[in-house]
Protein backbone atom coordinates (compact mmCIF):
# COMPACT_ATOMS: atom_id res chain seq x y z
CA UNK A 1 -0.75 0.40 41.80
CA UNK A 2 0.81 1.39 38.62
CA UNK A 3 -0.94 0.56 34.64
CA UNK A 4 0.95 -1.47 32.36
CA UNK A 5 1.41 0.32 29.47
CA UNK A 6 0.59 -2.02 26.37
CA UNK A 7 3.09 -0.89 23.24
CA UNK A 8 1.13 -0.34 19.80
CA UNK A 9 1.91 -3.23 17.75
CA UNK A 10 3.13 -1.48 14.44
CA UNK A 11 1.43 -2.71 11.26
CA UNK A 12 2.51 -4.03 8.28
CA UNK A 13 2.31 -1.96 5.46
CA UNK A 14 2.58 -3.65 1.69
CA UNK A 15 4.97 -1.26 -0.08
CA UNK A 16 4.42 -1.63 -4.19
CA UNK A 17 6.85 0.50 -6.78
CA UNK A 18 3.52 2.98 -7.07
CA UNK A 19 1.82 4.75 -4.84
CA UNK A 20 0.48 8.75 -3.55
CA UNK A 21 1.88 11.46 -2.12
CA UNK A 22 -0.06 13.72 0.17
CA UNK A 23 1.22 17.21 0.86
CA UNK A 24 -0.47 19.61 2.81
CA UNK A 25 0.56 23.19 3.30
CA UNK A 26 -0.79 25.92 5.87
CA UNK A 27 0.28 28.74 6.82
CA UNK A 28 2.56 27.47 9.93
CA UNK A 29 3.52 23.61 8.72
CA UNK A 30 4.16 21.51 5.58
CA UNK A 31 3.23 17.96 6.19
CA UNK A 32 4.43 15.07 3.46
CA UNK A 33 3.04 11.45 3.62
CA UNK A 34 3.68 8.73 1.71
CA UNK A 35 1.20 5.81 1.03
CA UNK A 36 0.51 2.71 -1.11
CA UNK A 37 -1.85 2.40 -3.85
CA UNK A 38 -4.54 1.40 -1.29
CA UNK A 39 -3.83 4.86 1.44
CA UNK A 40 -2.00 3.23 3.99
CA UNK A 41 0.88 5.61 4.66
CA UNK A 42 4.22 4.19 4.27
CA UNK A 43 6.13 7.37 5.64
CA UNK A 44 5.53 10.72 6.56
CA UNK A 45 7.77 13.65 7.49
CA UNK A 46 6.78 17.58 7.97
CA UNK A 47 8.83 20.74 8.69
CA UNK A 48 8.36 20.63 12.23
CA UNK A 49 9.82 17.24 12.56
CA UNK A 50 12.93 18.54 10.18
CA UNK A 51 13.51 20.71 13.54
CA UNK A 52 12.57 23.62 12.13
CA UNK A 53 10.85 26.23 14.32
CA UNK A 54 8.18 29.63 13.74
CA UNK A 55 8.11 30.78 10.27
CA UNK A 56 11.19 28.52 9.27
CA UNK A 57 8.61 26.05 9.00
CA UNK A 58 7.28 27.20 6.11
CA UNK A 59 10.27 28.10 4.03
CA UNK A 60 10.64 25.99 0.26
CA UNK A 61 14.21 24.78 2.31
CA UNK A 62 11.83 23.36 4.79
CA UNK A 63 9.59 21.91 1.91
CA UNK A 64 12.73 20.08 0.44
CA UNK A 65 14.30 18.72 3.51
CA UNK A 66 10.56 17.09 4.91
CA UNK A 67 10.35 15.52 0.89
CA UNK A 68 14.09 14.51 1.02
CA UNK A 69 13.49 12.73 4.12
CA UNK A 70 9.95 11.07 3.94
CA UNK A 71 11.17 10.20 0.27
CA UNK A 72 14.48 8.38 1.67
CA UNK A 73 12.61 5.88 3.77
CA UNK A 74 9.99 5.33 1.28
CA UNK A 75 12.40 4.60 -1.66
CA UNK A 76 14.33 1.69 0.53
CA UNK A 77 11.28 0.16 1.15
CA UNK A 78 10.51 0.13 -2.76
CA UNK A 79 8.53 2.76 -3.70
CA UNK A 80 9.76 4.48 -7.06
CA UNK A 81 6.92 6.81 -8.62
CA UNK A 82 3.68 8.55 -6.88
CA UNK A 83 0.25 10.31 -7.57
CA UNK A 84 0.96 13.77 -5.95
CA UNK A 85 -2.25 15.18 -3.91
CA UNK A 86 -1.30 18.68 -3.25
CA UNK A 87 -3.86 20.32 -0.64
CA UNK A 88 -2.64 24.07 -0.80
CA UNK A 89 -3.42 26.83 2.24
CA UNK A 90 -5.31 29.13 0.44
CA UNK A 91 -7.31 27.30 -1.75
CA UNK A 92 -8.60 23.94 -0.63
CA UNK A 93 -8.63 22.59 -3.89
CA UNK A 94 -6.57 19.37 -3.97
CA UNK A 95 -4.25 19.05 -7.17
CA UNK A 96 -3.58 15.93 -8.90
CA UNK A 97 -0.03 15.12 -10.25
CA UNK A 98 1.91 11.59 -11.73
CA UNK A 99 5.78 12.02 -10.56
CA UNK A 100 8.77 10.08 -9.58
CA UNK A 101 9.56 10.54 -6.44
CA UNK A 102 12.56 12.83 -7.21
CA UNK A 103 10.40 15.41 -8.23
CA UNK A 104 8.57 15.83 -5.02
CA UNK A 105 10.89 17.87 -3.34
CA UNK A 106 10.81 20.23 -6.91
CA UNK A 107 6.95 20.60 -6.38
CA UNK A 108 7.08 21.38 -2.69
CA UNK A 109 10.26 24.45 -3.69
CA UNK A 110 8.04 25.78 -6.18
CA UNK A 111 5.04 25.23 -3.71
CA UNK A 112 6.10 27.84 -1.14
């Protein structure tokens, strides 16, 4: 006798105008998450997802496109500026940053 399969019930996430920006480069993936002021990510994105593959994935045009679009969603549902926590692959020393969220996608080019 088959399972039923229960669907995840998706949460609610309270979106305010500021919030963080966690980026996280290695040496095979970028991956870019929006949250609110409390963590709760609001959207995400990575290269991988962007549908590039190998070491495409880790190209600044990579970088750009997983910011453009993790950026998009977030800015409809209201978020306008973000704390920037950069976690880098060589160094695991986490950088702190204040920008809009226009200048993401400049951090992550000059990033990589």
């Amino acid at each position: 006798m088959a399972k039923k399969t229960v669907a995840a019930k998706k949460r609610n996430v309270k979106v305010d105008a500021y919030g963080q920006a966690h980026i996280h480069s290695s040496f095979n993936n970028i991956i870019v998450s929006l949250a609110n002021s409390e963590g709760q990510v609001i959207s995400w994105s990575s290269a991988g997802k962007m549908g590039f593959r190998s070491s495409k994935k880790n190209t600044p045009y990579a970088a750009q496109m997983a910011a453009q679009d993790c950026a998009k969603v977030a800015y409809d549902l209201g978020l306008r500026k973000v704390k920037v926590f950069v976690r880098d692959r060589v160094t695991d020393v986490s950088l702190l940053l204040e920008l809009s969220t226009v200048q993401v996608s400049r951090l992550l080019k000059s990033l990589t």
